[in-house]
Protein backbone atom coordinates (compact mmCIF):
# COMPACT_ATOMS: atom_id res chain seq x y z
CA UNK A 1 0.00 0.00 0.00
CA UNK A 2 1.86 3.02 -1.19
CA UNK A 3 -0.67 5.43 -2.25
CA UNK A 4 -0.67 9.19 -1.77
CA UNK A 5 -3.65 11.16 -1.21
CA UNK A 6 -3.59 14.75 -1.61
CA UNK A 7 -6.41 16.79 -0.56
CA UNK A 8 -5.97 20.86 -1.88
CA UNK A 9 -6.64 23.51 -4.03
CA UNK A 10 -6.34 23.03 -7.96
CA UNK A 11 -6.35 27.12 -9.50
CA UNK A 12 -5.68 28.42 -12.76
CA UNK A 13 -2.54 30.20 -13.19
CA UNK A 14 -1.40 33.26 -15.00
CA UNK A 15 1.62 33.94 -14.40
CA UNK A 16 3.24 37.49 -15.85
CA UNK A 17 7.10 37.31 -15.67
CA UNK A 18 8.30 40.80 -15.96
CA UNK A 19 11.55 42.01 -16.09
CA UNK A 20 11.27 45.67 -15.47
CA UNK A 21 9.47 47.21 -12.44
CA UNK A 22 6.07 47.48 -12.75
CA UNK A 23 5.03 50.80 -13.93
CA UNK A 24 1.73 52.29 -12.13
CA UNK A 25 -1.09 53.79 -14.31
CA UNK A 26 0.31 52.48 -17.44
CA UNK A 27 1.86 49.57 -18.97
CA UNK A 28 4.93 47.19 -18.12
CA UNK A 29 6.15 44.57 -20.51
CA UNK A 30 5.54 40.92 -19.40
CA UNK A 31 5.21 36.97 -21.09
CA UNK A 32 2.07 36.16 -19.62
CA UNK A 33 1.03 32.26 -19.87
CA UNK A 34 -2.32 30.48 -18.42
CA UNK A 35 -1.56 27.48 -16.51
CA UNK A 36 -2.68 24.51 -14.28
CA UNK A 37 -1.33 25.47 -10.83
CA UNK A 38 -2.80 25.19 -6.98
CA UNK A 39 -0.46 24.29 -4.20
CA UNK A 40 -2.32 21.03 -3.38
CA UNK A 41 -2.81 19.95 -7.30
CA UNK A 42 1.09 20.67 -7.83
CA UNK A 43 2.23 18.36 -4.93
CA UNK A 44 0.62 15.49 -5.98
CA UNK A 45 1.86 15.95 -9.59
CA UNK A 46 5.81 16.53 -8.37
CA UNK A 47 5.12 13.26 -6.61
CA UNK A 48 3.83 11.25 -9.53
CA UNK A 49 7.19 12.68 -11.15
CA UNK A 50 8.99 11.77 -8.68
CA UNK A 51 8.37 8.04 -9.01
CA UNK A 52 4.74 7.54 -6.76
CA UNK A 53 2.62 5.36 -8.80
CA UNK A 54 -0.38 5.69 -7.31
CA UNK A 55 -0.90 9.89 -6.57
CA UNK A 56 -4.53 10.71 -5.95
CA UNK A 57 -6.37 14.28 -5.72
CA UNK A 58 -9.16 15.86 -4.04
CA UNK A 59 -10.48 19.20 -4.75
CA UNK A 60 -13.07 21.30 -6.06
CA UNK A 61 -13.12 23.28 -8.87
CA UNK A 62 -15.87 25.24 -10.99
CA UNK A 63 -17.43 23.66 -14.11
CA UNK A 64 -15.41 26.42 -16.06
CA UNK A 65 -12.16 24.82 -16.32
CA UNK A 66 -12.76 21.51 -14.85
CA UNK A 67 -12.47 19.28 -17.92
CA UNK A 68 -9.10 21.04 -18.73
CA UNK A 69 -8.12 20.56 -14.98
CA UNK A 70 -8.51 16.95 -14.75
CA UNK A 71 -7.14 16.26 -18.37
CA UNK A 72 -3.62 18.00 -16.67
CA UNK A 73 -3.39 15.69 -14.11
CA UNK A 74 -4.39 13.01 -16.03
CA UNK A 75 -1.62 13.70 -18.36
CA UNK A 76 1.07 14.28 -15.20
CA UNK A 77 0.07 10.48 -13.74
CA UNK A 78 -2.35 11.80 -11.06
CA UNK A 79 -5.33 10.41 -10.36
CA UNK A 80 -8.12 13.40 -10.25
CA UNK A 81 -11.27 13.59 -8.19
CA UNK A 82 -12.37 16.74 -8.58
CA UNK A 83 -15.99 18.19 -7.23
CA UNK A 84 -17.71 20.21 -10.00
CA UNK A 85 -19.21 23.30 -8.50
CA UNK A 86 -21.48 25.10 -10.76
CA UNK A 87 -22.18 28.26 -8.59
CA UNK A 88 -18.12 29.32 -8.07
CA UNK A 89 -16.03 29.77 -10.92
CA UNK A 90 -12.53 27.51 -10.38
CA UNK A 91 -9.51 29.42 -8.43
CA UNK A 92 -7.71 32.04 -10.37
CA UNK A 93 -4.13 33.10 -8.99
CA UNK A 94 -2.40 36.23 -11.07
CA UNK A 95 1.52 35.24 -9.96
CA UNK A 96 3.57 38.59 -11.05
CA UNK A 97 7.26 37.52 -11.28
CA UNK A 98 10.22 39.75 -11.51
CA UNK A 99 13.25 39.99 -13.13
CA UNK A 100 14.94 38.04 -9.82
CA UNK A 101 12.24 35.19 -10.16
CA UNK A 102 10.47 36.01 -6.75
CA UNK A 103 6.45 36.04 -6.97
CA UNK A 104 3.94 38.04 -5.83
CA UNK A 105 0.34 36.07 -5.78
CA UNK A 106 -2.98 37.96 -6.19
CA UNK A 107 -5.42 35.52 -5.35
CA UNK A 108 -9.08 34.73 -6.29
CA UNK A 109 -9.91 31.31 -4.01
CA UNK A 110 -13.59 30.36 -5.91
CA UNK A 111 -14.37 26.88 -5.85
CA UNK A 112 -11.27 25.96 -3.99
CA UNK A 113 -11.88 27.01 -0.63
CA UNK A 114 -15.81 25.20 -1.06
CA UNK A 115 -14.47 22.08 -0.39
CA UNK A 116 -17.38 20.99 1.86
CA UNK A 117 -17.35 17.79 4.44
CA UNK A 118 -19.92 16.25 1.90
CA UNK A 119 -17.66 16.46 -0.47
CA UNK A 120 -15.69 13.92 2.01
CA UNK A 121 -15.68 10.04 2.18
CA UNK A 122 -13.34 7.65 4.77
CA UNK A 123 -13.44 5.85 1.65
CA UNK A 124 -11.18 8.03 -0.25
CA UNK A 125 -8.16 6.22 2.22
CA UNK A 126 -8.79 2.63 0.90
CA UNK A 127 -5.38 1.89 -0.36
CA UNK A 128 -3.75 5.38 1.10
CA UNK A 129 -0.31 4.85 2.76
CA UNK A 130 -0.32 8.91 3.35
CA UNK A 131 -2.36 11.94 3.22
CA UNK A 132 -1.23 15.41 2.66
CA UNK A 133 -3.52 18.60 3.09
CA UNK A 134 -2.70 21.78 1.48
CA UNK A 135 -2.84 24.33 3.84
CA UNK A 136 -5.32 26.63 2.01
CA UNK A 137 -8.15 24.58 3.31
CA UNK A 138 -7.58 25.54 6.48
CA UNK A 139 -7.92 29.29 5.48
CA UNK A 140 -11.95 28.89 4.90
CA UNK A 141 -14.59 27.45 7.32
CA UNK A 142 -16.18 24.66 4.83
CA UNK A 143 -12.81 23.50 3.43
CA UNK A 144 -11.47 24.00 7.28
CA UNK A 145 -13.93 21.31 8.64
CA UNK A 146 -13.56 19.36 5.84
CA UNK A 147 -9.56 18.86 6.18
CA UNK A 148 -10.00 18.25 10.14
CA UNK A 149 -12.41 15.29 8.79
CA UNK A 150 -9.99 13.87 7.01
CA UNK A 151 -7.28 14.18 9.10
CA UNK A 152 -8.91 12.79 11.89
CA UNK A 153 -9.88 10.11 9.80
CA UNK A 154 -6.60 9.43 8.94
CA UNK A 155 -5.29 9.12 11.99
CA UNK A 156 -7.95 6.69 12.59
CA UNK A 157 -7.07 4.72 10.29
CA UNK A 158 -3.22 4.72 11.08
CA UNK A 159 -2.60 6.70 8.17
CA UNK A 160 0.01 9.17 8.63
CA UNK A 161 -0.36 13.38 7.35
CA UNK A 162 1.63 16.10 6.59
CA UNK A 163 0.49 19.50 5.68
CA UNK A 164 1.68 22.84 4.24
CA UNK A 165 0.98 26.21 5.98
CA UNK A 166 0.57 27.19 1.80
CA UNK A 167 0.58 31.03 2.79
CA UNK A 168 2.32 33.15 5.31
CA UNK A 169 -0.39 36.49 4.46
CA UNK A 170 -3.26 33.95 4.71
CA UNK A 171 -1.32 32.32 8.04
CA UNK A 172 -0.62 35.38 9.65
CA UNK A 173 -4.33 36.26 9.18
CA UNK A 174 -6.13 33.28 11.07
CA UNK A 175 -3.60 33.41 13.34
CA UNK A 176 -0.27 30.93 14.27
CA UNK A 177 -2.10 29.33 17.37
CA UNK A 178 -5.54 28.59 15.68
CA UNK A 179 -3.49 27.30 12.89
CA UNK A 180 -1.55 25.18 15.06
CA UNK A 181 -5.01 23.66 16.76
CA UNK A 182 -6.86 23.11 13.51
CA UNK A 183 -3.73 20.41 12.23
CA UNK A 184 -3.11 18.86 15.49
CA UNK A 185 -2.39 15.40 14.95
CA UNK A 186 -0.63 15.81 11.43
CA UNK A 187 2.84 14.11 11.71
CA UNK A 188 4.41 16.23 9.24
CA UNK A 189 4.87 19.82 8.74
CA UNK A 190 6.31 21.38 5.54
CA UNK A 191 6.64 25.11 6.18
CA UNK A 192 8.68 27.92 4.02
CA UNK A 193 11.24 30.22 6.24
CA UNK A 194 8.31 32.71 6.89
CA UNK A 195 5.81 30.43 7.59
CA UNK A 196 7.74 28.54 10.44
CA UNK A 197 9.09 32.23 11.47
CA UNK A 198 4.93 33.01 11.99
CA UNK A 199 4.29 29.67 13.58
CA UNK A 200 7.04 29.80 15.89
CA UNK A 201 8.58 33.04 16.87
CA UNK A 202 11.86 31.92 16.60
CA UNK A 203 14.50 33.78 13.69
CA UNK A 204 16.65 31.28 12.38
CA UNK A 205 15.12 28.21 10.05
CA UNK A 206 17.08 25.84 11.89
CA UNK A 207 15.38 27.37 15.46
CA UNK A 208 12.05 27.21 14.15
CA UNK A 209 12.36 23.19 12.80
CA UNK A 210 13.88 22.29 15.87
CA UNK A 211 10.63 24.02 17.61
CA UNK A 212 8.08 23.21 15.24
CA UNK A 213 9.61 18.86 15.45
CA UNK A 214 8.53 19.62 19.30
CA UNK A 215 4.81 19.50 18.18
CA UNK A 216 4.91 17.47 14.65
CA UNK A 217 7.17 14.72 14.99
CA UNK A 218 9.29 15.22 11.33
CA UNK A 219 9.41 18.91 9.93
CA UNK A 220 11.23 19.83 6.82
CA UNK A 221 11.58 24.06 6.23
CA UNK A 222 12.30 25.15 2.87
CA UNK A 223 15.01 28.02 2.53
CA UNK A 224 14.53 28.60 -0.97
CA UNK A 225 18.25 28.78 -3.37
CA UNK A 226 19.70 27.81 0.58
CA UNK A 227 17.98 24.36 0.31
CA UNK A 228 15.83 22.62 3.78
CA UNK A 229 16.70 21.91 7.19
CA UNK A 230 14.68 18.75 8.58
CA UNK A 231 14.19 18.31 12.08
CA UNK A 232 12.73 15.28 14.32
CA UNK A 233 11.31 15.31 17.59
CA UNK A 234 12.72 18.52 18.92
CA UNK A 235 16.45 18.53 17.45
CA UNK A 236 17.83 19.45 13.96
CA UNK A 237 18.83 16.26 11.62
CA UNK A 238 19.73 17.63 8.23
CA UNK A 239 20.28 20.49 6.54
CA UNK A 240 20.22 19.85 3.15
CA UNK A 241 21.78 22.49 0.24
CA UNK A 242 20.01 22.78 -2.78
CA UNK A 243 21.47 22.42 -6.49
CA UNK A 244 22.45 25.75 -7.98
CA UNK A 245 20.20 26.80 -10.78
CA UNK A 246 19.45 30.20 -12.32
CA UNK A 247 15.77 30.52 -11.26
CA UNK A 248 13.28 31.48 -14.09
CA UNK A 249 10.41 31.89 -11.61
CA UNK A 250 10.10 30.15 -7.94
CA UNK A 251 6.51 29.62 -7.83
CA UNK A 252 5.66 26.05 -6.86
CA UNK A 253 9.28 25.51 -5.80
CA UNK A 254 7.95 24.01 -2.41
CA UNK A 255 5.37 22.37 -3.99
CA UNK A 256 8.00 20.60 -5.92
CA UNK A 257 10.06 19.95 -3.01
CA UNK A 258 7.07 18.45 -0.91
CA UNK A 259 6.37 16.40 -3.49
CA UNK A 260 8.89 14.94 -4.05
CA UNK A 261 9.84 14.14 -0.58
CA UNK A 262 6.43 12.44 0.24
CA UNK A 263 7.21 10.30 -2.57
CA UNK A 264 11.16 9.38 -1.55
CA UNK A 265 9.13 8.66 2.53
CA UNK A 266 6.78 6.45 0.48
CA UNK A 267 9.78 4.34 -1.25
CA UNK A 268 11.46 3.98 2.36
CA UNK A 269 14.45 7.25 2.29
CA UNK A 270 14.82 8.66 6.22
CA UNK A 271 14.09 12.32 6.30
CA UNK A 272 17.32 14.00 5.21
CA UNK A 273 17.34 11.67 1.79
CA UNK A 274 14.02 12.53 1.15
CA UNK A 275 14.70 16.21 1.86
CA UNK A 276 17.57 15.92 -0.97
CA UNK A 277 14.75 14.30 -3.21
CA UNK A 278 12.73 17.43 -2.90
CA UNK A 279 15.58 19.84 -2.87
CA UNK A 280 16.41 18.55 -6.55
CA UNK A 281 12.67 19.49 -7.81
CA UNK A 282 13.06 22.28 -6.22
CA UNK A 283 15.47 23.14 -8.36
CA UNK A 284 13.88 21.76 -11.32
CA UNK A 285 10.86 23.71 -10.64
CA UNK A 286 12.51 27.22 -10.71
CA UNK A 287 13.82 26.95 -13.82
CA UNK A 288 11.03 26.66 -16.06
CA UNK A 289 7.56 28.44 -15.52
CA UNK A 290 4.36 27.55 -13.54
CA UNK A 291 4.20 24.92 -10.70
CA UNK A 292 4.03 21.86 -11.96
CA UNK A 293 6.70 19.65 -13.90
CA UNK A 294 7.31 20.22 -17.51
CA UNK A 295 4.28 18.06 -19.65
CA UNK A 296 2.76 17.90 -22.81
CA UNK A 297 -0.59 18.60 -21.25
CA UNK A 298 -3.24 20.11 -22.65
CA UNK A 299 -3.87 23.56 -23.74
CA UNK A 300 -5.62 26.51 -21.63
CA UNK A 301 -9.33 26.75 -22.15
C-alpha cells in the first residue's frame, strides 16, 4: 500500500514574468502564460514525477475549467477527483514575477476554498499509505472542517499526514495558534522560512524546525536557493543544500520539493534523503515556468 492522497486547491494560473518594475497607471512589458497550478494539485503531480505510482487528488473546482483541470493531471500520472461546483467559478491566482524570479500572488480562491465535508468520504483512504492537506483549506470554514475530517480520519485509520501552511499572508491572518489547533495530529509539517518564522517566533530556520519537530514529529523548512533543514522530535537532523540553478520563476518551488519528498518517505528514504529528493525538484521547478513539472498537457481553455 503506497498510495498518496492529496487533498488541496487546484487554480488556474497566469503567471506574468516581468523584467522591469512594474510601472503604475500604465503599462509594463511581461510573457504572460495560463496554466494549471494550486499548491495542493502541484504536490501530488511533483510526486507522480517523482516516481509515486499511485498519486490521488481531491479538490473542487468550478465547471469552467474543470475538464481542462482533470485532463492535466491526467496527463502528469495523477489520479483526479475533482468536485464540479457550478455556482463558483474555479480558483484564479495572477503570480507577477520579476526579473529576480520572486512572486507576488494575487489571489481569487472560488471553488477551492468550497471544499465541503460532503464532499468527504473515509473511503477516499482505501489503499492510502499517506495523506497530505494543502494548507489553504484551512484558510476557509467549509474546506477548514472538511480537512480536520480527514485528518482525523486518517489518523484513525493509522494513516500518517503532513500538511503545508501554503501562505504566510493567509497564516498570519487566522492566526499561528488557531493554525496550530486546527492540524493537530498531522505528523508532518512542511513550512517555508516565513511560515515557520509566523508559527514559531523563533528567527533562524534551523530554530524554528527544531521548535516546530517539538509538536509534529518530522518537519522539513524550505530556505529557498539555501535548500531545507529537517528536524525530528525537537532537534535538527539535516540540513540539506540545494542544487544551484538560475531561477526562471520560484513559484511552486515548495510544492516541488514536498512532493517529491512524500514520494522518496513512500519508497522507504529517512528524512534528510528525502529532503535531498525534494531539494532537486526544487530546483527543477525554478527553472522553467508555472508549478508543476514540464508536460505535454493540454492547452488553456
Amino acid at each position: 500500500m503506497r498510495g498518496l492522497l492529496v487533498v488541496g486547491d487546484v487554480v488556474t494560473d497566469v503567471v506574468a514574468r516581468h523584467r522591469s518594475p512594474l510601472a503604475p497607471a500604465t503599462d509594463t512589458a511581461a510573457e504572460i502564460r495560463t496554466l494549471p497550478g494550486g499548491a495542493g494539485a502541484n504536490v501530488a503531480c511533483w510526486a507522480a514525477r517523482s516516481g509515486c505510482a499511485d498519486v490521488r487528488l481531491l479538490g473542487r473546482v468550478g465547471t469552467d475549467a474543470a475538464d481542462w483541470h482533470e485532463g492535466a493531471l491526467r496527463a502528469a500520472g495523477v489520479r483526479p477527483q475533482l468536485v464540479r461546483d457550478a455556482e463558483a467559478a474555479t480558483a484564479t491566482v495572477i503570480a507577477l514575477v520579476d526579473a529576480g524570479a520572486e512572486r507576488t500572488f494575487l489571489t481569487d480562491s472560488g471553488a477551492a476554498l468550497r471544499l465541503s465535508p460532503a464532499d468527504w468520504s473515509p473511503a477516499f483512504l482505501d489503499g492510502v499509505a499517506h495523506l497530505h492537506l494543502s494548507g489553504y483549506l484551512f484558510f476557509a470554514a467549509a474546506s477548514r472542517a472538511t480537512a480536520r475530517r480527514a485528518l482525523l480520519d486518517a489518523r484513525e485509520a493509522g494513516i500518517p499526514v503532513s500538511v503545508d501552511p501554503a501562505s504566510a499572508g493567509f497564516l498570519a491572518e487566522l492566526g499561528a495558534d488557531r493554525f496550530l489547533a486546527e492540524v493537530e495530529g498531522a505528523q508532518v509539517l512542511f513550512p517555508n522560512a516565513d511560515e515557520a518564522r509566523l508559527l514559531t517566533g523563533c528567527p533562524g530556520p534551523a530554530e524554528a524546525a527544531a521548535a516546530l519537530s517539538r509538536i509534529f514529529p518530522l518537519v522539513a523548512v524550505t530556505v529557498g536557493e539555501k535548500g531545507a533543514v529537517v528536524a525530528e522530535s525537537g532537534s535538527v537532523t539535516a540540513e540539506v543544500a540545494a542544487p544551484a540553478v538560475r531561477p526562471v520563476d520560484s513559484t511552486g518551488a515548495g510544492d516541488a520539493f514536498t512532493g517529491a519528498f512524500l514520494a522518496a518517505r513512500l519508497a522507504g528514504a529517512d528524512a534528510p534523503r528525502a529532503a535531498e529528493s525534494g531539494c532537486r525538484a526544487g530546483a527543477e521547478a525554478v527553472v522553467s515556468v508555472g508549478g508543476r513539472p514540464t508536460t505535454a498537457g493540454p492547452h488553456a481553455p
